[in-house]
C-alpha atoms as a PDB file:
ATOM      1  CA  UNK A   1      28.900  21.076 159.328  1.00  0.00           C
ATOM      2  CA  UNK A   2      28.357  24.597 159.456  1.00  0.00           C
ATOM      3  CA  UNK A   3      25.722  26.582 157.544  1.00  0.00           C
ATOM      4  CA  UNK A   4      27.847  27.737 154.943  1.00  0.00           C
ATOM      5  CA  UNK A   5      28.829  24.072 153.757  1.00  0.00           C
ATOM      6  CA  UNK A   6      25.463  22.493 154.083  1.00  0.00           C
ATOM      7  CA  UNK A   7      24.372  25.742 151.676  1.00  0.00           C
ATOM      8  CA  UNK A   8      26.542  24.333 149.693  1.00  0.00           C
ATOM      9  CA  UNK A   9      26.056  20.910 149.831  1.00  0.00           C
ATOM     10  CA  UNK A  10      22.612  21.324 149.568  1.00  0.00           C
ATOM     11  CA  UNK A  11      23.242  22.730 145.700  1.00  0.00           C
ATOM     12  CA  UNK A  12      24.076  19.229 144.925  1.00  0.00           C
ATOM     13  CA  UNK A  13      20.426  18.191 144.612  1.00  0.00           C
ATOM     14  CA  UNK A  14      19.977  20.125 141.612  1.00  0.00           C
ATOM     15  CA  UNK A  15      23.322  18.585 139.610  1.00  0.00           C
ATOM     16  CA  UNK A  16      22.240  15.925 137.275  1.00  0.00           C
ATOM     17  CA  UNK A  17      25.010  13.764 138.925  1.00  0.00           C
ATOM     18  CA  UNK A  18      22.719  14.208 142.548  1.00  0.00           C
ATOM     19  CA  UNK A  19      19.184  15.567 140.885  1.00  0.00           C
ATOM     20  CA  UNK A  20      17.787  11.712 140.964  1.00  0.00           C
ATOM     21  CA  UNK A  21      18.867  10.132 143.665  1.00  0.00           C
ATOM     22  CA  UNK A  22      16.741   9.503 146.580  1.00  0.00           C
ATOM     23  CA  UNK A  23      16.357  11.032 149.623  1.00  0.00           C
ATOM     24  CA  UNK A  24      17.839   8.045 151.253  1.00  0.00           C
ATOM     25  CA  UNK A  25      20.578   7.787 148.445  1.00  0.00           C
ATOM     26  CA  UNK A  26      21.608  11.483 148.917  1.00  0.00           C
ATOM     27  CA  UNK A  27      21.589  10.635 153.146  1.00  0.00           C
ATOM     28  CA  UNK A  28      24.275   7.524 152.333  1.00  0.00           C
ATOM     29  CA  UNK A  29      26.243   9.785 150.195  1.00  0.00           C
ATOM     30  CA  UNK A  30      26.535  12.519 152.512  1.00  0.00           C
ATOM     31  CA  UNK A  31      29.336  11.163 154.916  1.00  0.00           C
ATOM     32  CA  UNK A  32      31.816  11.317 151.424  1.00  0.00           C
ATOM     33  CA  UNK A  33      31.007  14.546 150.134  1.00  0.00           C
ATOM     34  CA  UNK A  34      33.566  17.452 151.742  1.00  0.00           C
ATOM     35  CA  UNK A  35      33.636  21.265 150.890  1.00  0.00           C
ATOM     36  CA  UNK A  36      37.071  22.762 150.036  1.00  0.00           C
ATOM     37  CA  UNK A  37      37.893  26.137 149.961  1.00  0.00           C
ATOM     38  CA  UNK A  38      40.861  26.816 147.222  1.00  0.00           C
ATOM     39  CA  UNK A  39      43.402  29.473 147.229  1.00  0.00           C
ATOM     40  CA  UNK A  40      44.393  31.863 143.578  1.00  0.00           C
ATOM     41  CA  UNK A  41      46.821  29.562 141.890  1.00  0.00           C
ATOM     42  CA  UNK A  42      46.564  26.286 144.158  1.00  0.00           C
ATOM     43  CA  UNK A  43      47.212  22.724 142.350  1.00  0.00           C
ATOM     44  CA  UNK A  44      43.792  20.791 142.976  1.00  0.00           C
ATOM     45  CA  UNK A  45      45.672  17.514 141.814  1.00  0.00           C
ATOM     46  CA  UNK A  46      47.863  16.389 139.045  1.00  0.00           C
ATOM     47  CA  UNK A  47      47.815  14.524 135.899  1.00  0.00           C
ATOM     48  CA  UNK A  48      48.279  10.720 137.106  1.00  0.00           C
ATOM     49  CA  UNK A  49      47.230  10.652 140.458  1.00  0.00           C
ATOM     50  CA  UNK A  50      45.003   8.687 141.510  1.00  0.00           C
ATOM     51  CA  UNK A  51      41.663   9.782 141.109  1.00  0.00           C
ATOM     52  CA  UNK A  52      39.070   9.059 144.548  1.00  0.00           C
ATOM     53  CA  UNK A  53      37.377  11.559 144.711  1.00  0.00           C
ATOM     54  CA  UNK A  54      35.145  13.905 141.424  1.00  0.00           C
ATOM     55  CA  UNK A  55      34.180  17.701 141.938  1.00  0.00           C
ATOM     56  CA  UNK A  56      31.500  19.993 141.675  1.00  0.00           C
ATOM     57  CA  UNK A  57      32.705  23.280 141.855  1.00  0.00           C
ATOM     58  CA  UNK A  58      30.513  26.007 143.962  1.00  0.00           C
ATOM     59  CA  UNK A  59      32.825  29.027 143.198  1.00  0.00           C
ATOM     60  CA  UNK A  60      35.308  30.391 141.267  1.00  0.00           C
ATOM     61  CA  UNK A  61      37.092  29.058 138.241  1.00  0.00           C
ATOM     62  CA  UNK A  62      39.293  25.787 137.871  1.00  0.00           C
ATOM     63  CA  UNK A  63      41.715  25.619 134.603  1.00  0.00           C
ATOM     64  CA  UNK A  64      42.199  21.500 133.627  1.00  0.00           C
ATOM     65  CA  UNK A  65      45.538  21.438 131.776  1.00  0.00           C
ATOM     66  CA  UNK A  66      48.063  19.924 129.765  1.00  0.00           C
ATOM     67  CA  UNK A  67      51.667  20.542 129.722  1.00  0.00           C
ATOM     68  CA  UNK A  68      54.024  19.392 126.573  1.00  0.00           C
ATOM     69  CA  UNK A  69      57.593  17.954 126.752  1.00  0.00           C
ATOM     70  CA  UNK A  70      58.408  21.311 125.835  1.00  0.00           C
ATOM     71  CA  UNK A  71      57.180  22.533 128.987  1.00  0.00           C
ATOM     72  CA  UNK A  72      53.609  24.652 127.010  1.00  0.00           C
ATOM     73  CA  UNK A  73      50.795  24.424 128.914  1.00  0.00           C
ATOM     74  CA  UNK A  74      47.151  23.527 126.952  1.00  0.00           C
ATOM     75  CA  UNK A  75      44.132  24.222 128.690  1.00  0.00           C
ATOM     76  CA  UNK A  76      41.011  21.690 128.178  1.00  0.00           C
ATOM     77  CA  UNK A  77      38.731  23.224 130.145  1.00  0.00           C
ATOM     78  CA  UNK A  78      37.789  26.617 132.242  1.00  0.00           C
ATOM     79  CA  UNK A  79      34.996  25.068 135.145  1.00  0.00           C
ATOM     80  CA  UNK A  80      32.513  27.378 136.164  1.00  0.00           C
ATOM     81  CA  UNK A  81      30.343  27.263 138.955  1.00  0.00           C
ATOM     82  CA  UNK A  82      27.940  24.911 138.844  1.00  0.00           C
ATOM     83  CA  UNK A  83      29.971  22.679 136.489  1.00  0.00           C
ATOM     84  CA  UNK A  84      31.296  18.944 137.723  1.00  0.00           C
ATOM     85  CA  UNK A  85      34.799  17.495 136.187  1.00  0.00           C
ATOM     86  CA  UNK A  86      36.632  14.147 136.692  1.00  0.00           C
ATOM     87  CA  UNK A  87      33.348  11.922 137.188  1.00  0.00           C
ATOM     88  CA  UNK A  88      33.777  10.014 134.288  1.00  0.00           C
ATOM     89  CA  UNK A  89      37.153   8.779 135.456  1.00  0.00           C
ATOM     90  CA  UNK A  90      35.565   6.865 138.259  1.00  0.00           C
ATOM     91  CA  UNK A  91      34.409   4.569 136.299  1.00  0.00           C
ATOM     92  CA  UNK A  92      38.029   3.345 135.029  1.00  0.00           C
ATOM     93  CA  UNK A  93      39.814   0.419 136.335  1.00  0.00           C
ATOM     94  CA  UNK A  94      42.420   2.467 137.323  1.00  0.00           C
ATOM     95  CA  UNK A  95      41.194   5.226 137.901  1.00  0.00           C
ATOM     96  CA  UNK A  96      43.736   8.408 137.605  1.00  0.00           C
ATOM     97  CA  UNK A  97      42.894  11.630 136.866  1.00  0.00           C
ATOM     98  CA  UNK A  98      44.304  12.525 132.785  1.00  0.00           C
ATOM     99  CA  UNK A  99      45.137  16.132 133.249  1.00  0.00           C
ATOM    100  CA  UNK A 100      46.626  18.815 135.969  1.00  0.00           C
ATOM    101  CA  UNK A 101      43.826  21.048 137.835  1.00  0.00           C
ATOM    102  CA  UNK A 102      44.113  24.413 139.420  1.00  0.00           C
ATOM    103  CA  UNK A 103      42.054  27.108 141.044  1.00  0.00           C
ATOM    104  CA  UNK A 104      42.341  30.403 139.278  1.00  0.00           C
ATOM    105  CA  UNK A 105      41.658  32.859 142.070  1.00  0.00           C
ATOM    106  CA  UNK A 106      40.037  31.584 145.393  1.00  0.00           C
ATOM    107  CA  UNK A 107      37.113  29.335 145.388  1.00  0.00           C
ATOM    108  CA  UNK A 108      35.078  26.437 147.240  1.00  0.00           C
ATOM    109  CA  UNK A 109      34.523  23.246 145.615  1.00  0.00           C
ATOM    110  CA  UNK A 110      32.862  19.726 146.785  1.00  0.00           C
ATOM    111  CA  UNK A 111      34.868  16.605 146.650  1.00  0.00           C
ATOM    112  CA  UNK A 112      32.822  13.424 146.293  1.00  0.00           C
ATOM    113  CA  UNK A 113      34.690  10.159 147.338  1.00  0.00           C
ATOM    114  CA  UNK A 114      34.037   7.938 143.824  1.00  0.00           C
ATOM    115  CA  UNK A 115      33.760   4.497 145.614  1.00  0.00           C
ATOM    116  CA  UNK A 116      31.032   5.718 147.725  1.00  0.00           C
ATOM    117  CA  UNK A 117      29.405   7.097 144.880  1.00  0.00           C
ATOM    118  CA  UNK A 118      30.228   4.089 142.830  1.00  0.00           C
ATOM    119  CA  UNK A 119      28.020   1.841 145.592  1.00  0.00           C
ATOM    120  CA  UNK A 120      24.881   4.052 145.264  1.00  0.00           C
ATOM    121  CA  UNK A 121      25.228   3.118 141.492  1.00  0.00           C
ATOM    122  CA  UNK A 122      25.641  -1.006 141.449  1.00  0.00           C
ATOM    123  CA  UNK A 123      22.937  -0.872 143.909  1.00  0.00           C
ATOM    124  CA  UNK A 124      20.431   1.112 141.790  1.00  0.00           C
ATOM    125  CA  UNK A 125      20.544  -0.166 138.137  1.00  0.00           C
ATOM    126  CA  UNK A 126      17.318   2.366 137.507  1.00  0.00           C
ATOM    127  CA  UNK A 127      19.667   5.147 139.191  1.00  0.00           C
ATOM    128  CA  UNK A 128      22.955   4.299 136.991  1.00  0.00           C
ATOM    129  CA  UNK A 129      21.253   4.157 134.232  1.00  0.00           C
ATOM    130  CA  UNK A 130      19.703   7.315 134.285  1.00  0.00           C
ATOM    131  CA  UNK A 131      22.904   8.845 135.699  1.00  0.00           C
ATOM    132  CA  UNK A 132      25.130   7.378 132.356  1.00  0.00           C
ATOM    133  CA  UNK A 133      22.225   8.742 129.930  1.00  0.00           C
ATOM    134  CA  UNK A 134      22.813  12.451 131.539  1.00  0.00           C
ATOM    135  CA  UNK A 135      26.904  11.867 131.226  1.00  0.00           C
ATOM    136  CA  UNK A 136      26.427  10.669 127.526  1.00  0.00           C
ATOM    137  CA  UNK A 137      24.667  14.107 126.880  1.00  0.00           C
ATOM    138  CA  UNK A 138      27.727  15.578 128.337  1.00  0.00           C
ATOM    139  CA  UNK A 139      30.215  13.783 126.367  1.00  0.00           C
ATOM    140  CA  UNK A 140      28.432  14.423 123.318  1.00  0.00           C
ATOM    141  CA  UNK A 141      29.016  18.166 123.731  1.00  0.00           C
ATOM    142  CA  UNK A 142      32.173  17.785 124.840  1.00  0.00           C
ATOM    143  CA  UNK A 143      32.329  16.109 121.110  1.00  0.00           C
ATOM    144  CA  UNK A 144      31.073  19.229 119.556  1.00  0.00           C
ATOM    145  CA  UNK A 145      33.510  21.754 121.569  1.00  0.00           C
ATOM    146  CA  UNK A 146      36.573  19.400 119.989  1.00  0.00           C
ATOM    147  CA  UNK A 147      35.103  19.839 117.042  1.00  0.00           C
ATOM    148  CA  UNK A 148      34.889  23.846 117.189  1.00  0.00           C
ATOM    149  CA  UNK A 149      38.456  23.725 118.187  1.00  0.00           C
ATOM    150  CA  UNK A 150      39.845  21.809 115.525  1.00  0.00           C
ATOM    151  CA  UNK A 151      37.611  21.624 112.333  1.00  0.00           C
ATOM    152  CA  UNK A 152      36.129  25.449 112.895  1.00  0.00           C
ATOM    153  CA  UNK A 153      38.065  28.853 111.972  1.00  0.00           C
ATOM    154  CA  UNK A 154      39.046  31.251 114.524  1.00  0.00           C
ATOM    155  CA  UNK A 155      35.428  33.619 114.261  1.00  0.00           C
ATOM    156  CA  UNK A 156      33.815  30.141 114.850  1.00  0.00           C
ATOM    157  CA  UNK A 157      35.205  29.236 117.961  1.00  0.00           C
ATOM    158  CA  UNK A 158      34.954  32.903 119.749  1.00  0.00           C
ATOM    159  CA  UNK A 159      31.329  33.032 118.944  1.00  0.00           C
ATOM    160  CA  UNK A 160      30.337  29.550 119.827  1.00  0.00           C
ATOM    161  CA  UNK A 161      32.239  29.810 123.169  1.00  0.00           C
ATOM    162  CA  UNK A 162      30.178  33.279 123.602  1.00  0.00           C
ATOM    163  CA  UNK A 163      27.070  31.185 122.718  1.00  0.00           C
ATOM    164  CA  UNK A 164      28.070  28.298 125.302  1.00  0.00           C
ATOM    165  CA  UNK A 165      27.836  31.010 128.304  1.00  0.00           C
ATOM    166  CA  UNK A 166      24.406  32.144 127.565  1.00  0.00           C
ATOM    167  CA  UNK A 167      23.187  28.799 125.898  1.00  0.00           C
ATOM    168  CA  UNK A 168      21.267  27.557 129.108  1.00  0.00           C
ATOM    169  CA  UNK A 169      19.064  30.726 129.762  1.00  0.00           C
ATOM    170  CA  UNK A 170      15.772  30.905 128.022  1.00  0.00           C
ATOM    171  CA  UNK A 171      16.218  34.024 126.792  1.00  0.00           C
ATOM    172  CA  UNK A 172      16.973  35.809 123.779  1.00  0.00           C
ATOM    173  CA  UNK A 173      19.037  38.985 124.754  1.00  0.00           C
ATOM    174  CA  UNK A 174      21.283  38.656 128.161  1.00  0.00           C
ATOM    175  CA  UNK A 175      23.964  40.435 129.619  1.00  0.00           C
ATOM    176  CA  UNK A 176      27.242  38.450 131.094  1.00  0.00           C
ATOM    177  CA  UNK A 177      30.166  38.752 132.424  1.00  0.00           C
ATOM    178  CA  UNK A 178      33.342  37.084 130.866  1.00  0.00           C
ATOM    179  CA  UNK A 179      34.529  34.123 133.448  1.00  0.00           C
ATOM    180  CA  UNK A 180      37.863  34.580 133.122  1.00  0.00           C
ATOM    181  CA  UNK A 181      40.159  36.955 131.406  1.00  0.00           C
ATOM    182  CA  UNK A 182      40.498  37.573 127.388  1.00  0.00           C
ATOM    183  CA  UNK A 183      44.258  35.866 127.501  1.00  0.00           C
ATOM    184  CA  UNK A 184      42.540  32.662 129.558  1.00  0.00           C
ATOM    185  CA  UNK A 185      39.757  32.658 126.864  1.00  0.00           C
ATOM    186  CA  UNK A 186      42.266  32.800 123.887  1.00  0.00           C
ATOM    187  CA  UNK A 187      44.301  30.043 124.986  1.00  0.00           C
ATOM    188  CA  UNK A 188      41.238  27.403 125.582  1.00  0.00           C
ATOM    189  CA  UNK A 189      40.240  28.646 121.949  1.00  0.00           C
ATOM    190  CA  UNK A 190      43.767  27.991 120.458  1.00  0.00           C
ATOM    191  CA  UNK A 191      43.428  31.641 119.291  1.00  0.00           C
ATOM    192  CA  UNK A 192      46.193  33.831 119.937  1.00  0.00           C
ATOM    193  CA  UNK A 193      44.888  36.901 122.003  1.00  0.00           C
ATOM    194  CA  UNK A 194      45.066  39.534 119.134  1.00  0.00           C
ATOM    195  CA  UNK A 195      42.522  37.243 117.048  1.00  0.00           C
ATOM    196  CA  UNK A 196      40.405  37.426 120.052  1.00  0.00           C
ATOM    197  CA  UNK A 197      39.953  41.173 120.288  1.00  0.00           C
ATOM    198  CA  UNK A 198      39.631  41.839 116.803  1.00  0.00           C
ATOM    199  CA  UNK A 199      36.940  39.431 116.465  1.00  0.00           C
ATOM    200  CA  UNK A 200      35.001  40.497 119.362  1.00  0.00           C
ATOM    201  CA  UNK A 201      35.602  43.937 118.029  1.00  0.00           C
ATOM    202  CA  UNK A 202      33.957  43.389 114.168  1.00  0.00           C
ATOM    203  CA  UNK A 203      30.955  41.456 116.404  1.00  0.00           C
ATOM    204  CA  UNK A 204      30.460  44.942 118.397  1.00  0.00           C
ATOM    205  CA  UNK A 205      30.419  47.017 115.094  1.00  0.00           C
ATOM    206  CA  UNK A 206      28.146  44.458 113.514  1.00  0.00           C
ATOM    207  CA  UNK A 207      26.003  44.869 116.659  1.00  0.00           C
ATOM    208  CA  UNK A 208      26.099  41.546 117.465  1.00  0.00           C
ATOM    209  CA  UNK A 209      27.220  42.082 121.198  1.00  0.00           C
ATOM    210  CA  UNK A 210      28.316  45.326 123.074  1.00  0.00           C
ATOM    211  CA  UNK A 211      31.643  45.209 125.488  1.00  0.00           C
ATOM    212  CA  UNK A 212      32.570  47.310 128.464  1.00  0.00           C
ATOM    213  CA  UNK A 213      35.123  45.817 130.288  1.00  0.00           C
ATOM    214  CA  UNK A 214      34.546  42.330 130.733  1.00  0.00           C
ATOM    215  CA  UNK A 215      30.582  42.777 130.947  1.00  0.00           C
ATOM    216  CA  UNK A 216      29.047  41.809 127.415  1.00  0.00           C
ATOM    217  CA  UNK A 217      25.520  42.156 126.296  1.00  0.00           C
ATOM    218  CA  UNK A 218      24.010  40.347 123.824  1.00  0.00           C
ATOM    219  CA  UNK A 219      21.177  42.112 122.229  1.00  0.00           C
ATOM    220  CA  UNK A 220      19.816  39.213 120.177  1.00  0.00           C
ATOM    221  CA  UNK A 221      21.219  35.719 120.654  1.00  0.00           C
ATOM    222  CA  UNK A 222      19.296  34.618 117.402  1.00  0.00           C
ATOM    223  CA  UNK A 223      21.322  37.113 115.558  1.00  0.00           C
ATOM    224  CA  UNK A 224      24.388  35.806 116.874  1.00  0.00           C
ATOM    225  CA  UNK A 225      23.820  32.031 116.514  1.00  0.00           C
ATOM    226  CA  UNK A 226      22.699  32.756 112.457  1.00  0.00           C
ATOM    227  CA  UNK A 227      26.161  35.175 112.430  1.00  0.00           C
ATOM    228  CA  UNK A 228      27.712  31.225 113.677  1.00  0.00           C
ATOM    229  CA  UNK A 229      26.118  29.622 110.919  1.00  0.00           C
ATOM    230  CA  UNK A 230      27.028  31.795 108.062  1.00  0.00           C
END
């Protein structure tokens, strides 16, 4: 393994999927976890197939997708670094993986075989359970994002999707830099792109953020999560 991968794999310790396992858990896990480089636009697997292995991605950005009879393509979710998908599949009876993925840009991501995960967990009840309460937490927001999506108004869902990028830092004013582009973002918000900009637009003139480009500063994030709320 060269240094670059076991950089990488080494990030794993601090994903709540790998955070409380063992030292000697982590060492039996090791042989099943592989870093993959990905290429701008290259299928990472397809809805159906069978699912062995989950993914924590390192870099770059992964679009999960849906694609209608009709051929139109829904996106579910935009991974960032850091950010895990298709673990709770593993625990199917079948398990098959319910949506298309694919790397926008290049990237490196770690595939970890499910069965060998799957061992670590019947053998450690204190492990699995403290492994389901963290995916629970998970689900639950996932929960609230379908919510935004369907039961919230378009000025809703752009602000609480600015709010989810910043959410984890313990601060109150940040700067960031938009993950993907503006059409990306408008399609995972089922906003059409034009909605988009004019909202972010009457959030700069309220002050509520401040755009160049794709960087966007946040002067107060209290402001903007009362501006969500009223």
């Amino acid at each position: 393994m060269s240094a670059a991968e076991n950089a990488v794999i080494q990030d794993l310790r601090t994903h709540y999927l790998f955070a409380n396992l063992t030292d000697a858990q982590h060492a039996r896990l090791l042989p099943h976890v592989h870093v993959q480089a990905f290429s701008a636009g290259q299928s990472l697997f397809q809805r159906g197939d069978e699912a062995g292995a989950f993914f924590l991605l390192h870099r770059g950005t992964v679009k999960l997708y849906r694609v209608s009879d009709g051929g139109h393509e829904k996106i579910m979710r935009l991974i960032q670094p850091g950010q895990s998908f298709a673990e709770s599949i593993m625990f199917m009876d079948i398990p098959a993986y319910p949506v298309h993925a694919r790397g926008l840009g290049s990237g490196v991501l770690v595939a970890i075989e499910s069965i060998a995960y799957l061992e670590i967990m019947r053998a450690s009840f204190a492990t699995c359970r403290t492994v389901l309460a963290c995916m629970t937490e998970r689900i639950q927001a996932h929960w609230d994002e379908i919510e935004a999506l369907t039961l919230q108004n378009s000025r809703y869902r752009i602000v609480h999707y600015l709010i989810s990028l910043v959410s984890a830092r313990d601060v109150d004013k940040t700067t960031i830099t938009l993950p993907v582009s503006k059409s990306l973002i408008a399609a995972k918000l089922a906003v059409t792109p034009e909605t988009l900009s004019r909202v972010l637009r009457l959030l700069v003139e309220a002050d509520l953020i401040e755009m160049q480009g794709y960087r966007l500063h946040i002067p107060s994030l209290a402001a903007l999560r009362e501006h969500l709320m009223s």
